[in-house]
PDB file of N, CA and C in Angstrom:
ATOM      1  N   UNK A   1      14.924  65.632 116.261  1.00  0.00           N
ATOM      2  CA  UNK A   1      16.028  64.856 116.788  1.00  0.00           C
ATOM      3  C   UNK A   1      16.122  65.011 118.306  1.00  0.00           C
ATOM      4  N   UNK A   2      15.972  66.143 118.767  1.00  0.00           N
ATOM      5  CA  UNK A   2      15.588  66.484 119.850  1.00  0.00           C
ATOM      6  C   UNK A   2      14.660  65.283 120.946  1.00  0.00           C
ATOM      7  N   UNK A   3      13.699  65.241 120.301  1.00  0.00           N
ATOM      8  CA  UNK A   3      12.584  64.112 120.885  1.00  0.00           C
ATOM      9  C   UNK A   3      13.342  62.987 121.034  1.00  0.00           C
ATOM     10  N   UNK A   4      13.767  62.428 119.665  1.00  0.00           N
ATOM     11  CA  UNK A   4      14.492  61.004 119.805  1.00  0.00           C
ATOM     12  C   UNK A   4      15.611  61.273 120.722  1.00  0.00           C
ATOM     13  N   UNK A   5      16.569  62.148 120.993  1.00  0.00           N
ATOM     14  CA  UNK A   5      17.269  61.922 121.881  1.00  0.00           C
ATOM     15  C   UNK A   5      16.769  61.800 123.198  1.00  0.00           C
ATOM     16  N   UNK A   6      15.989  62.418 123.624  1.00  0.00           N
ATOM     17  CA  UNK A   6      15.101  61.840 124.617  1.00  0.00           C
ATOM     18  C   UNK A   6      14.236  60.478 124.943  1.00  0.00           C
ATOM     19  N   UNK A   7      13.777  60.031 123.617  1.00  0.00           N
ATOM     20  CA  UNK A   7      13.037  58.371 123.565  1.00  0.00           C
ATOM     21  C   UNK A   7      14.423  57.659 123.839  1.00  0.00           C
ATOM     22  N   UNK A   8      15.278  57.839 122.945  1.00  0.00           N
ATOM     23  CA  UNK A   8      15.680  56.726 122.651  1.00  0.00           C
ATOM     24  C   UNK A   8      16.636  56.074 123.831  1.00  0.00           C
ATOM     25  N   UNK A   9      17.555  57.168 125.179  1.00  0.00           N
ATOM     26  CA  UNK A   9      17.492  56.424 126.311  1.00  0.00           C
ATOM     27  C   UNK A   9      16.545  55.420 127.189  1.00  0.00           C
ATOM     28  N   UNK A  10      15.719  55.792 127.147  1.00  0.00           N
ATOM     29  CA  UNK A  10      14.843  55.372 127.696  1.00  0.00           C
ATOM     30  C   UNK A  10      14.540  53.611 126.891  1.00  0.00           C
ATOM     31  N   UNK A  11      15.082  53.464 125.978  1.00  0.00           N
ATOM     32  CA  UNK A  11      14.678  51.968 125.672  1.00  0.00           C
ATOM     33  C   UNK A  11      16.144  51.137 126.988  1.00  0.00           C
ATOM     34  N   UNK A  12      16.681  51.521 127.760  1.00  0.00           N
ATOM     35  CA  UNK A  12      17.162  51.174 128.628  1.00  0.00           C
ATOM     36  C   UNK A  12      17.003  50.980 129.298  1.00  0.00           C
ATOM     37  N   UNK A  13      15.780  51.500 129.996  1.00  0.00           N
ATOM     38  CA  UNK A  13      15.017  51.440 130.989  1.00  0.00           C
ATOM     39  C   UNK A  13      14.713  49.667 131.619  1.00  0.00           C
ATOM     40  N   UNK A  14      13.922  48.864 130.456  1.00  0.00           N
ATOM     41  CA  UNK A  14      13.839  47.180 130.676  1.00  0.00           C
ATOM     42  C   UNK A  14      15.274  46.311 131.355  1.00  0.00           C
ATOM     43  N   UNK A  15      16.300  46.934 130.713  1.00  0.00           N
ATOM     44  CA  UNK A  15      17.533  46.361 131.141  1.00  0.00           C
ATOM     45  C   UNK A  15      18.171  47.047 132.316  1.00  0.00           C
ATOM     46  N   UNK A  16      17.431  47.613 132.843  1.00  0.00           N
ATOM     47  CA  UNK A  16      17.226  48.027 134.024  1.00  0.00           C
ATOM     48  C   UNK A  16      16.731  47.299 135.017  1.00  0.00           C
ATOM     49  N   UNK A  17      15.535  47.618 134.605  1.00  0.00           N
ATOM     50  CA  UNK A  17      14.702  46.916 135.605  1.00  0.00           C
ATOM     51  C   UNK A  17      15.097  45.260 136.101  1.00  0.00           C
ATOM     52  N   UNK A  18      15.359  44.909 135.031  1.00  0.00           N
ATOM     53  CA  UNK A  18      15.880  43.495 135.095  1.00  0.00           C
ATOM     54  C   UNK A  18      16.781  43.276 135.584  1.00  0.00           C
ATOM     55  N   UNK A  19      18.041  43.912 136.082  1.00  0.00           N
ATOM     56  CA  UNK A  19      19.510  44.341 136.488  1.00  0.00           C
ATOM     57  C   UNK A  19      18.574  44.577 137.951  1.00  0.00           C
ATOM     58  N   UNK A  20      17.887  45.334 138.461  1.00  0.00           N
ATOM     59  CA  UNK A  20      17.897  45.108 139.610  1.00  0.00           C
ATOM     60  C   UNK A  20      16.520  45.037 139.914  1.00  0.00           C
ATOM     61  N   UNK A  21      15.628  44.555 139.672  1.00  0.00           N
ATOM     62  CA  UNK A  21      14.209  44.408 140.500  1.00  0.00           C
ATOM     63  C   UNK A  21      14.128  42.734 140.354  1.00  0.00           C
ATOM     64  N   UNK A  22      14.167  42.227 138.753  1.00  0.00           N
ATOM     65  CA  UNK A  22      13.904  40.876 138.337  1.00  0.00           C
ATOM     66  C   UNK A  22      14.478  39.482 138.131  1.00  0.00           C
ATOM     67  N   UNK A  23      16.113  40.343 137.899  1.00  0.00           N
ATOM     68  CA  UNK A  23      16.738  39.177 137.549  1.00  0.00           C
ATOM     69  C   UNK A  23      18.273  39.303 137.893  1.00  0.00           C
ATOM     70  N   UNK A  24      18.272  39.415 138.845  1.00  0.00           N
ATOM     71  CA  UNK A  24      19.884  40.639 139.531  1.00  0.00           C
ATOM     72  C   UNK A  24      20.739  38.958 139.726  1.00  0.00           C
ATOM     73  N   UNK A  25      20.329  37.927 139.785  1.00  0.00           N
ATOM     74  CA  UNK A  25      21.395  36.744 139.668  1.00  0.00           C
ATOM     75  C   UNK A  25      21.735  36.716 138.422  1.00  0.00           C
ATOM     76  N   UNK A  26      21.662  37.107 136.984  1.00  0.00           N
ATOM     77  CA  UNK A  26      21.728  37.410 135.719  1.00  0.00           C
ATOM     78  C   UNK A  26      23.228  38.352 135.671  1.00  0.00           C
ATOM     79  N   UNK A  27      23.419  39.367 136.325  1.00  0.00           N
ATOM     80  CA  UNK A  27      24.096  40.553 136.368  1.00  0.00           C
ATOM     81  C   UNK A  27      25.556  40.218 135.771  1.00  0.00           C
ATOM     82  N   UNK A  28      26.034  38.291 136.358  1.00  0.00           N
ATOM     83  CA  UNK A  28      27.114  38.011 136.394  1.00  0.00           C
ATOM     84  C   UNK A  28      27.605  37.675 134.322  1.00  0.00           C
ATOM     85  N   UNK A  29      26.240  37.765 133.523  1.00  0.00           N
ATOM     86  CA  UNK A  29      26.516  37.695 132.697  1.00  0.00           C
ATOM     87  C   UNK A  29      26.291  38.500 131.167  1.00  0.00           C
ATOM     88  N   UNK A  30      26.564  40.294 132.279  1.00  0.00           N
ATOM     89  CA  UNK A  30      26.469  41.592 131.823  1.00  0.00           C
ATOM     90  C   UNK A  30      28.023  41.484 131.900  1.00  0.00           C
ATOM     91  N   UNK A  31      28.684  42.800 130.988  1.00  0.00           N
ATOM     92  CA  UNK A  31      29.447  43.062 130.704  1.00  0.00           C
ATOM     93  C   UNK A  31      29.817  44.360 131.495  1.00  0.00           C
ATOM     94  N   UNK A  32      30.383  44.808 132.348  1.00  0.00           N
ATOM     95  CA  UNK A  32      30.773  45.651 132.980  1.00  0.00           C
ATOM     96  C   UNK A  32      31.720  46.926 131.879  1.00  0.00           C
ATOM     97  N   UNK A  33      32.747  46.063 131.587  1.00  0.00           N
ATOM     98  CA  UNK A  33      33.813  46.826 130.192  1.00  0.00           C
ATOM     99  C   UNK A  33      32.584  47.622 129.518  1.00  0.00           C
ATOM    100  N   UNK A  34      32.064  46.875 128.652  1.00  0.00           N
ATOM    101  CA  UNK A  34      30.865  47.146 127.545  1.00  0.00           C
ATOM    102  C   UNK A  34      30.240  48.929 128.224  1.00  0.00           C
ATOM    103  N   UNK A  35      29.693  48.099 129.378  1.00  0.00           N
ATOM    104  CA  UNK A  35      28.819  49.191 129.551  1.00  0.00           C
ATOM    105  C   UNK A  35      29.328  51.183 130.240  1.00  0.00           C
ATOM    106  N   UNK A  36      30.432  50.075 130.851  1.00  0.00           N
ATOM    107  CA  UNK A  36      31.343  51.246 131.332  1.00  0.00           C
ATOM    108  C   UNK A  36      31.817  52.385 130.038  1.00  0.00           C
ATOM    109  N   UNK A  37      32.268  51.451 129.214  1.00  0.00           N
ATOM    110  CA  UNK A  37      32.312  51.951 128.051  1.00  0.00           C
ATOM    111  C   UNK A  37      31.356  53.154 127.057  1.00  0.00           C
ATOM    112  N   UNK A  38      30.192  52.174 127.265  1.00  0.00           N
ATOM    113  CA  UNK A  38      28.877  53.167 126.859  1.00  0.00           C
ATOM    114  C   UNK A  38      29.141  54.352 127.586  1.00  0.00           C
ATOM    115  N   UNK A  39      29.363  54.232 128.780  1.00  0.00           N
ATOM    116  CA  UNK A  39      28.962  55.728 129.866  1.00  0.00           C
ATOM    117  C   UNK A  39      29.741  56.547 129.150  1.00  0.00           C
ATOM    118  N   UNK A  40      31.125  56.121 128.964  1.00  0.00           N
ATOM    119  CA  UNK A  40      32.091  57.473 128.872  1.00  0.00           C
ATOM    120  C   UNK A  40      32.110  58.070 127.598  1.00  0.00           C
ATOM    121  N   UNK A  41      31.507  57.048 126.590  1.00  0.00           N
ATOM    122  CA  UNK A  41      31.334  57.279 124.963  1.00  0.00           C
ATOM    123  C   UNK A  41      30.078  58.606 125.009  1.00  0.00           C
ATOM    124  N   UNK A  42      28.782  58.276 125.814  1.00  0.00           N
ATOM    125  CA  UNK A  42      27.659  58.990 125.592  1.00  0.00           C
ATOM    126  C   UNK A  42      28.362  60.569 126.654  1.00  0.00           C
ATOM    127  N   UNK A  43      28.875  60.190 127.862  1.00  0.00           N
ATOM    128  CA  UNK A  43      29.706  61.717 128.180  1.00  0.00           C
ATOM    129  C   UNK A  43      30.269  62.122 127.559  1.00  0.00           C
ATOM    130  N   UNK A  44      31.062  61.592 126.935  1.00  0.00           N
ATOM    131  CA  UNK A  44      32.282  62.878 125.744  1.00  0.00           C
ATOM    132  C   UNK A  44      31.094  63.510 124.701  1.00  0.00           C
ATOM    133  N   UNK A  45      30.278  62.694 124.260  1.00  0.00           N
ATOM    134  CA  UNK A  45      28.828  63.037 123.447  1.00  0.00           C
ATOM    135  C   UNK A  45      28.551  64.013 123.948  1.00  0.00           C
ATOM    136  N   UNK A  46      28.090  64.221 124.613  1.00  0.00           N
ATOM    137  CA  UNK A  46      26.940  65.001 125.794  1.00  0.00           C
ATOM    138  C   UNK A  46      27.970  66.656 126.154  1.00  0.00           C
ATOM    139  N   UNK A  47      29.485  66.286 126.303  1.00  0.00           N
ATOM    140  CA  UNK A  47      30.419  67.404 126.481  1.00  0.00           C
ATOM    141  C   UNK A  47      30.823  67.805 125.446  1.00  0.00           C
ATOM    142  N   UNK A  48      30.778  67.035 124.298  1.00  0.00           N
ATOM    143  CA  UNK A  48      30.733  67.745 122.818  1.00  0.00           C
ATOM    144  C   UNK A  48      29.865  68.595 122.275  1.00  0.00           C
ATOM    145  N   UNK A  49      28.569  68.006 122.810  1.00  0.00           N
ATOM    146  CA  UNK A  49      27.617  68.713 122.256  1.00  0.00           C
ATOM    147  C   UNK A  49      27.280  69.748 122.797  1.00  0.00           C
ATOM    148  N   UNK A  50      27.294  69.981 124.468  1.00  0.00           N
ATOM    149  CA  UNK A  50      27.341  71.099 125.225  1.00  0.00           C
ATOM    150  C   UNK A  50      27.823  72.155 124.687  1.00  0.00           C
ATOM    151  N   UNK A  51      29.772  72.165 124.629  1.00  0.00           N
ATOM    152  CA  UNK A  51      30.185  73.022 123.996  1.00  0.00           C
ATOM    153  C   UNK A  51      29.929  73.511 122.615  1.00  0.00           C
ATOM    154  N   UNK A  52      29.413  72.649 122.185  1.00  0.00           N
ATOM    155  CA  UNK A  52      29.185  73.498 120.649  1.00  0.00           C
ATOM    156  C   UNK A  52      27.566  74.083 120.681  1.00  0.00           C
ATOM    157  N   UNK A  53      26.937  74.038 122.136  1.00  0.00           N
ATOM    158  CA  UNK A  53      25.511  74.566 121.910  1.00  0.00           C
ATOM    159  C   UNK A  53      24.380  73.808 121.030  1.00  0.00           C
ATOM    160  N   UNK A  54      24.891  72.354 121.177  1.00  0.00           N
ATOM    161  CA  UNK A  54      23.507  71.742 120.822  1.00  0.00           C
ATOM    162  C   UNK A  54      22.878  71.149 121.132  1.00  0.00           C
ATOM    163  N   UNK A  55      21.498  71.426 121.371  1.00  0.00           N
ATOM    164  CA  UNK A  55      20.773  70.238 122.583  1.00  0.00           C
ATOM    165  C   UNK A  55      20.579  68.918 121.586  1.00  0.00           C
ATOM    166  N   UNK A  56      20.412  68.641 120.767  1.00  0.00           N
ATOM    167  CA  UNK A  56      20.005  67.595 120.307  1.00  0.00           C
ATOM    168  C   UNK A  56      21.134  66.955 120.372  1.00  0.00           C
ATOM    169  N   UNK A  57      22.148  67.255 120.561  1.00  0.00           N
ATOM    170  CA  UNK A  57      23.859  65.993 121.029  1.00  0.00           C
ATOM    171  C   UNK A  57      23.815  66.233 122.179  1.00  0.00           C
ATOM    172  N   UNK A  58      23.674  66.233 123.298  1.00  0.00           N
ATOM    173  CA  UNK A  58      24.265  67.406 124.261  1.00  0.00           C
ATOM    174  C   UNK A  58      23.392  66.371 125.591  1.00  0.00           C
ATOM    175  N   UNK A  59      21.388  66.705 125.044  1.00  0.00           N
ATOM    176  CA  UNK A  59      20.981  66.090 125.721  1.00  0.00           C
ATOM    177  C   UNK A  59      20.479  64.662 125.249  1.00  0.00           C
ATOM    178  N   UNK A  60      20.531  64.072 124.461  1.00  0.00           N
ATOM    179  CA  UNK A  60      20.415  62.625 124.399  1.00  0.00           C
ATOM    180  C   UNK A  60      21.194  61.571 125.067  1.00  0.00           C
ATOM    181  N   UNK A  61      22.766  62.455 124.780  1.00  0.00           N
ATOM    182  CA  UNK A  61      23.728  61.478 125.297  1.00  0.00           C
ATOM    183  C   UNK A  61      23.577  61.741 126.574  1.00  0.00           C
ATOM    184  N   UNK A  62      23.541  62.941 127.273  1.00  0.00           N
ATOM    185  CA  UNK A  62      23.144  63.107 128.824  1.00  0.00           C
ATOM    186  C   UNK A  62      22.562  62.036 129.439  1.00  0.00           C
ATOM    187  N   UNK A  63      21.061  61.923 128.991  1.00  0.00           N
ATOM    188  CA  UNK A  63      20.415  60.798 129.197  1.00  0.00           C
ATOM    189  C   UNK A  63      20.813  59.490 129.530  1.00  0.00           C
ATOM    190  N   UNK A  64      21.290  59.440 128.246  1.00  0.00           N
ATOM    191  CA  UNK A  64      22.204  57.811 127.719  1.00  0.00           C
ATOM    192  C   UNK A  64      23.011  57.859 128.622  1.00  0.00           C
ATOM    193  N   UNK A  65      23.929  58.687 128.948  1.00  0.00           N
ATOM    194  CA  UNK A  65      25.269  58.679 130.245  1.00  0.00           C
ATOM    195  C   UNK A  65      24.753  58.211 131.083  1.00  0.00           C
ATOM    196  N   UNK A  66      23.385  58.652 131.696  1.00  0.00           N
ATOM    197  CA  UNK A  66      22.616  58.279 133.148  1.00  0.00           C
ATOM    198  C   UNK A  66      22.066  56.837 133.058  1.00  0.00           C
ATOM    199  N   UNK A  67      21.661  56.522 131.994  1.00  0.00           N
ATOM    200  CA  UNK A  67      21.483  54.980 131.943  1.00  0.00           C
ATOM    201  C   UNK A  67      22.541  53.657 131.952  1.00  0.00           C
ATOM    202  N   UNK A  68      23.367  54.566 131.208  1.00  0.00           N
ATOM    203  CA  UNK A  68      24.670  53.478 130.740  1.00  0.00           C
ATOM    204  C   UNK A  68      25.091  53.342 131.789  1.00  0.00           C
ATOM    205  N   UNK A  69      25.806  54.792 133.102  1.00  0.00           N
ATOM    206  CA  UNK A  69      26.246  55.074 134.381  1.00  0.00           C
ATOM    207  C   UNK A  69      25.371  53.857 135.665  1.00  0.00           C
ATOM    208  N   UNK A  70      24.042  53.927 135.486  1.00  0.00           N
ATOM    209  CA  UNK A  70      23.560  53.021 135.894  1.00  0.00           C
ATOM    210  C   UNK A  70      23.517  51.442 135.607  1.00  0.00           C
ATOM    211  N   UNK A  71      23.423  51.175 134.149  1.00  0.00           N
ATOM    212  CA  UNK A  71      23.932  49.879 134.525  1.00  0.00           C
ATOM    213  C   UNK A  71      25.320  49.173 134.909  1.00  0.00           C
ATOM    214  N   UNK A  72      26.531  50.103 134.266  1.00  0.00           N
ATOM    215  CA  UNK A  72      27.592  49.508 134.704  1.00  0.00           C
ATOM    216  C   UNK A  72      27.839  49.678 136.079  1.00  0.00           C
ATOM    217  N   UNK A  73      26.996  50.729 137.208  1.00  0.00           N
ATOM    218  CA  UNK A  73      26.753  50.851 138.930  1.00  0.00           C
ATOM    219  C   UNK A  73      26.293  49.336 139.125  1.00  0.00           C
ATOM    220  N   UNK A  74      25.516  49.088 138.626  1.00  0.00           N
ATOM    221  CA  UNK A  74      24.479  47.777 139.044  1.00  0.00           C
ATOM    222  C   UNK A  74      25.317  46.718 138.841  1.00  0.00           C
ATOM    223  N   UNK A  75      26.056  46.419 137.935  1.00  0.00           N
ATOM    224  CA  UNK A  75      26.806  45.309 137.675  1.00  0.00           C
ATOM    225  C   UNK A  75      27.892  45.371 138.435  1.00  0.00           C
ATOM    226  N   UNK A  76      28.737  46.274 138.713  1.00  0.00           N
ATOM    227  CA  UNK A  76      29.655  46.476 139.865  1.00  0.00           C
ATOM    228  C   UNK A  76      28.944  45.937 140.779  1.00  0.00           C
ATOM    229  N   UNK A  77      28.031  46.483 141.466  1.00  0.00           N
ATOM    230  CA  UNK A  77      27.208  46.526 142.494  1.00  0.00           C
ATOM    231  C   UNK A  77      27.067  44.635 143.103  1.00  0.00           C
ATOM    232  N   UNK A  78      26.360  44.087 141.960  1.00  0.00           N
ATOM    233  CA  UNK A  78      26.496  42.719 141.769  1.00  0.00           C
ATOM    234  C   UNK A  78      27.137  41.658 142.173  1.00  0.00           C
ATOM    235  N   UNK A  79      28.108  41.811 141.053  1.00  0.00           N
ATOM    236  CA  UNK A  79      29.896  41.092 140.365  1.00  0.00           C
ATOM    237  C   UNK A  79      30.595  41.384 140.942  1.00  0.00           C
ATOM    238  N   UNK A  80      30.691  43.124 140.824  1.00  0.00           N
ATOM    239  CA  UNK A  80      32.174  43.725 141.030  1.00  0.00           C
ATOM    240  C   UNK A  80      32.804  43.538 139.673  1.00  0.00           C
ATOM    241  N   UNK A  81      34.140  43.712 139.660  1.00  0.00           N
ATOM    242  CA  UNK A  81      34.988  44.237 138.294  1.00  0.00           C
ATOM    243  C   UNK A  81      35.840  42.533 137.967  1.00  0.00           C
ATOM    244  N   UNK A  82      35.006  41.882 137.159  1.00  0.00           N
ATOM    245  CA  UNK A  82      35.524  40.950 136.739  1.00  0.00           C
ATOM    246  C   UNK A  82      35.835  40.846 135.555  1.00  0.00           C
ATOM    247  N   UNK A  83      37.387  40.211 135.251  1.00  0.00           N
ATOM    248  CA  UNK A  83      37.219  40.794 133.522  1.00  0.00           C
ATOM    249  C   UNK A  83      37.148  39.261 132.806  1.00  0.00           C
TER     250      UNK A  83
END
């Protein structure tokens, strides 16, 4: 589980790239809420799992925080906070 928490951020990575190398006129029809959302869901994850000493919660969502954190940066970045 360990491993997958590590893969499985990383399928974020494309919607990334696309958010800012490929298709950053797109951005306006990302969800800012959504993703903001993700961030703080995979941190409480990541601070749950910390405290109870488990890497397999602890560091996946870590990960996931840093991706999610990044796209809802990028869409701010963009847009800004449109609801």
């Amino acid at each position: 589980m360990l491993v997958m928490g590590i893969v499985s951020p990383m399928a974020t990575i494309p919607q990334l790239y696309k958010l800012f190398f490929s298709h950053t006129q797109h951005a306006a029809g990302l969800s800012l809420v959504t993703w903001a959302l993700y961030a703080l869901i995979t941190l409480l994850w990541a601070i749950y799992g910390f405290y109870h000493k488990n890497p397999a919660i602890w560091v996946g969502n870590a990960l996931s925080f840093v991706m999610d954190a990044a796209m809802a940066c990028g869409i701010y970045a963009y847009v800004g906070f449109v609801v």
